[in-house]
PDB file of N, CA and C in Angstrom:
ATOM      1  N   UNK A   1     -36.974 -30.883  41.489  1.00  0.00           N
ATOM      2  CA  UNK A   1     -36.889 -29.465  41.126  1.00  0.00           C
ATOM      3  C   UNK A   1     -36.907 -29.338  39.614  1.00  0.00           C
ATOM      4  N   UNK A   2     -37.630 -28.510  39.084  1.00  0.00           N
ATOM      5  CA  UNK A   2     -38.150 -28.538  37.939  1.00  0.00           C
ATOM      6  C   UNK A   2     -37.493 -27.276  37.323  1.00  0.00           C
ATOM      7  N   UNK A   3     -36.697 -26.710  36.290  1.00  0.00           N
ATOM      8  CA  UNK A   3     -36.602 -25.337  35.832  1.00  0.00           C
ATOM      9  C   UNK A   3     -36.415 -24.820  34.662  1.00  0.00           C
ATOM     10  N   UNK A   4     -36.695 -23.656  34.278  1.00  0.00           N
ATOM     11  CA  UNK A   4     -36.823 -23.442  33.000  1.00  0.00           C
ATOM     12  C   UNK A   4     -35.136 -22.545  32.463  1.00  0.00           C
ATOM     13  N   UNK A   5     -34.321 -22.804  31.303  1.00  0.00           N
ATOM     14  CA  UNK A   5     -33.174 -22.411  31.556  1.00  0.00           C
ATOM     15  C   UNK A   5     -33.721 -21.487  29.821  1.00  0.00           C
ATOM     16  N   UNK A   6     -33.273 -20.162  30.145  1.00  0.00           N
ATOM     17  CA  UNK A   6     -34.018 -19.286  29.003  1.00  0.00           C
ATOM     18  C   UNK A   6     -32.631 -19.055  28.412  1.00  0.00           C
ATOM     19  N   UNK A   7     -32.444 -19.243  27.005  1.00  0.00           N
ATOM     20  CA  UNK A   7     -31.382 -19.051  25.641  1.00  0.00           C
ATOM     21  C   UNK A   7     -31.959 -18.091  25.323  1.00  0.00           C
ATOM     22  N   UNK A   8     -30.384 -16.681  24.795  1.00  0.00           N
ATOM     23  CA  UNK A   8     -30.926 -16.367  23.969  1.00  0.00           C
ATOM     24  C   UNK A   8     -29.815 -16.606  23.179  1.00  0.00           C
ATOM     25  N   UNK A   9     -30.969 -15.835  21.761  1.00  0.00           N
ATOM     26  CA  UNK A   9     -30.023 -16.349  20.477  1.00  0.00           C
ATOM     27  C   UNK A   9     -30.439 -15.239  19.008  1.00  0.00           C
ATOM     28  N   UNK A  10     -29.819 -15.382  17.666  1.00  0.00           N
ATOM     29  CA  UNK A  10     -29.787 -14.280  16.900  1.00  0.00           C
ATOM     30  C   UNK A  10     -31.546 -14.738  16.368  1.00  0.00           C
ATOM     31  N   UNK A  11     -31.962 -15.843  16.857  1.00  0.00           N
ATOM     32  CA  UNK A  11     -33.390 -16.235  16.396  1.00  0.00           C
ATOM     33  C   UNK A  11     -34.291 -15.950  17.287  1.00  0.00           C
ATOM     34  N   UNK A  12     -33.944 -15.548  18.650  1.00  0.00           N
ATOM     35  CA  UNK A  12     -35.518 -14.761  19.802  1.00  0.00           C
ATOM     36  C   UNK A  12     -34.648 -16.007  20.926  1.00  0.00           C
ATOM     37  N   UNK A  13     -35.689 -15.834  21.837  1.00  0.00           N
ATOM     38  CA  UNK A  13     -35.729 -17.059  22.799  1.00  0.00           C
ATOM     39  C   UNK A  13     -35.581 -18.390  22.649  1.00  0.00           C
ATOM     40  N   UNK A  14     -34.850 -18.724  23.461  1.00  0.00           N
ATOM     41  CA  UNK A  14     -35.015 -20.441  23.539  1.00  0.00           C
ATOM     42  C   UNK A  14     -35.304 -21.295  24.779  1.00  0.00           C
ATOM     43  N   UNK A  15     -36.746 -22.034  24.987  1.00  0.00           N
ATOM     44  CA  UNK A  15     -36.513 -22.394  26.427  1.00  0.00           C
ATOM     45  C   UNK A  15     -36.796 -23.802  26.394  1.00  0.00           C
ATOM     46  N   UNK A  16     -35.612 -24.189  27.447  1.00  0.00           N
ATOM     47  CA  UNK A  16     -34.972 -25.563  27.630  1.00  0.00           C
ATOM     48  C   UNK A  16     -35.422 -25.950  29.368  1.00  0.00           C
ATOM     49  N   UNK A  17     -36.255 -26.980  29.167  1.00  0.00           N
ATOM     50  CA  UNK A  17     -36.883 -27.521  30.621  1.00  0.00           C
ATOM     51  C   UNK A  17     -35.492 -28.441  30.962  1.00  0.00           C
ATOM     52  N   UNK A  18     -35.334 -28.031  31.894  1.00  0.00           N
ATOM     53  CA  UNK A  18     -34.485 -29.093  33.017  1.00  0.00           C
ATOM     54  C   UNK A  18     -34.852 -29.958  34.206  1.00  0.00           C
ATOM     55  N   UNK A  19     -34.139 -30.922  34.518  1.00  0.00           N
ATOM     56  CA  UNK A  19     -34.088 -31.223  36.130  1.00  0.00           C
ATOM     57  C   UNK A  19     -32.851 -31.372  36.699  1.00  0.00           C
ATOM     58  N   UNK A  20     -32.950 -30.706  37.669  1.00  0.00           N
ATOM     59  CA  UNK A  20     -31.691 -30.343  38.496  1.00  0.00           C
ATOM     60  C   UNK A  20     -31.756 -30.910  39.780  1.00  0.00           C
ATOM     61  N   UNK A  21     -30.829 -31.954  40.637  1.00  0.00           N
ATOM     62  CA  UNK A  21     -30.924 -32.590  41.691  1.00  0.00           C
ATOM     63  C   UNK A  21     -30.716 -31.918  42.773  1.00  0.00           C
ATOM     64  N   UNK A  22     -30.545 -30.255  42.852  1.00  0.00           N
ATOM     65  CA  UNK A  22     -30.445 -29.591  43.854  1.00  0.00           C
ATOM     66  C   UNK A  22     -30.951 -28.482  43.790  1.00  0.00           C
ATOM     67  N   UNK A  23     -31.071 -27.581  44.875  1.00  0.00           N
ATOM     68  CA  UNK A  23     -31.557 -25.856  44.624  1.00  0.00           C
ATOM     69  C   UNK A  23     -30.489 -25.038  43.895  1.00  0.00           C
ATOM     70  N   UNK A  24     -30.043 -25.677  42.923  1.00  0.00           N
ATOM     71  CA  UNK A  24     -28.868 -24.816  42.071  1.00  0.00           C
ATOM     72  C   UNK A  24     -29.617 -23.666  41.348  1.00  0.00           C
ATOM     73  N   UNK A  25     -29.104 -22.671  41.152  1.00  0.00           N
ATOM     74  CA  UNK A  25     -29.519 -21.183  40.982  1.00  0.00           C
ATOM     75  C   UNK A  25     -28.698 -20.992  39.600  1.00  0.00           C
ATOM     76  N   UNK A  26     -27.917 -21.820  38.920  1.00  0.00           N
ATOM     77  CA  UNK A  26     -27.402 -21.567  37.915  1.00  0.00           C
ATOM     78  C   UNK A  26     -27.300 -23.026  37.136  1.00  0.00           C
ATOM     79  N   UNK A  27     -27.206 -22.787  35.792  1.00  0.00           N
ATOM     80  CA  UNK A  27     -26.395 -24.288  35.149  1.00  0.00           C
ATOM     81  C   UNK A  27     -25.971 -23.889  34.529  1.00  0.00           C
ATOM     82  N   UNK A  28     -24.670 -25.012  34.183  1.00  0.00           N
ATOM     83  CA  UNK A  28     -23.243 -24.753  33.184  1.00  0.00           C
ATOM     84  C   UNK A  28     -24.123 -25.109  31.747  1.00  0.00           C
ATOM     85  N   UNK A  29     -23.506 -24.452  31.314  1.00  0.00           N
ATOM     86  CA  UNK A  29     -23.333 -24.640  29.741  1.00  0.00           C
ATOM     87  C   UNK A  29     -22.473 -24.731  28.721  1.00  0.00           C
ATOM     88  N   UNK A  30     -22.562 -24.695  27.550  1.00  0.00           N
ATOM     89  CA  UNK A  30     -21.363 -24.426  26.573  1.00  0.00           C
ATOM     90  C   UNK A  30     -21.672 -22.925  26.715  1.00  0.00           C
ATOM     91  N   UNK A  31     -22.115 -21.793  26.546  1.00  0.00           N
ATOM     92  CA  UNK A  31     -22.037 -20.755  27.280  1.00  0.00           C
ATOM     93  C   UNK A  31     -21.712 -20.299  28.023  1.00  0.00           C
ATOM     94  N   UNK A  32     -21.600 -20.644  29.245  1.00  0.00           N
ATOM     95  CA  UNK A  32     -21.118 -20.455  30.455  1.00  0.00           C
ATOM     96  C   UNK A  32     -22.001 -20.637  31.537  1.00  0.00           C
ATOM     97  N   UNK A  33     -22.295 -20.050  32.804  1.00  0.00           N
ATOM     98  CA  UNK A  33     -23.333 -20.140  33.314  1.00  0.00           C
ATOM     99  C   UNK A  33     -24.033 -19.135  33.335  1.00  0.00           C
ATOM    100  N   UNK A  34     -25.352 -19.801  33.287  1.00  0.00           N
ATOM    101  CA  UNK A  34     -26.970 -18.905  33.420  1.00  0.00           C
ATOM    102  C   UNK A  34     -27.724 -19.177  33.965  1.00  0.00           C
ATOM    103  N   UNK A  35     -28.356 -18.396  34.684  1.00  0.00           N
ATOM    104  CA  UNK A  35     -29.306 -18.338  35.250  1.00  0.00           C
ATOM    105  C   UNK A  35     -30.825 -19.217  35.406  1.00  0.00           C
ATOM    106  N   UNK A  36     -30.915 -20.058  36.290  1.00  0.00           N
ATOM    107  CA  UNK A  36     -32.213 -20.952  35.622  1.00  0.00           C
ATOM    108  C   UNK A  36     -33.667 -20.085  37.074  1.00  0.00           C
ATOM    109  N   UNK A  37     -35.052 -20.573  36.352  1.00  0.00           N
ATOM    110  CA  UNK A  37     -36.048 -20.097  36.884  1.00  0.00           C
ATOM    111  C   UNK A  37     -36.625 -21.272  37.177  1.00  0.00           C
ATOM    112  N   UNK A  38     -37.363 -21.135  38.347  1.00  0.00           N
ATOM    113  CA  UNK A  38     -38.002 -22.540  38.777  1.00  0.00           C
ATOM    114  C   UNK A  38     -39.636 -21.921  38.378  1.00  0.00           C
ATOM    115  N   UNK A  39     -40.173 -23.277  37.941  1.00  0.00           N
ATOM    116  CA  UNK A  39     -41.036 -23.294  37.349  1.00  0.00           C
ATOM    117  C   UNK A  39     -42.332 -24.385  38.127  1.00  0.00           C
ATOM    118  N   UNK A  40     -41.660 -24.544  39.715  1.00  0.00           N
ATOM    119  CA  UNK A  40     -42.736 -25.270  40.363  1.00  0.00           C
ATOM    120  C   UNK A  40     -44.048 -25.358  40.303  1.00  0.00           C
TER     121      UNK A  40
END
């Protein structure tokens, strides 16, 4: 599972490719959690 986890920030967007070993619908962060998009 492949996904794209979208930052934002005081500079625009930030996007951070992941892999995630399950159909998780969120990942932790130092943020907290957000929202990730699959990018199959």
């Amino acid at each position: 599972w492949s996904y794209t986890v979208v930052l934002y920030s005081d500079f625009g967007y930030k996007y951070i490719t992941i892999i995630l070993p399950s159909k998780c619908l969120v990942a932790e962060t130092e943020w907290g959690y957000i929202p990730v998009v699959s990018i199959r």
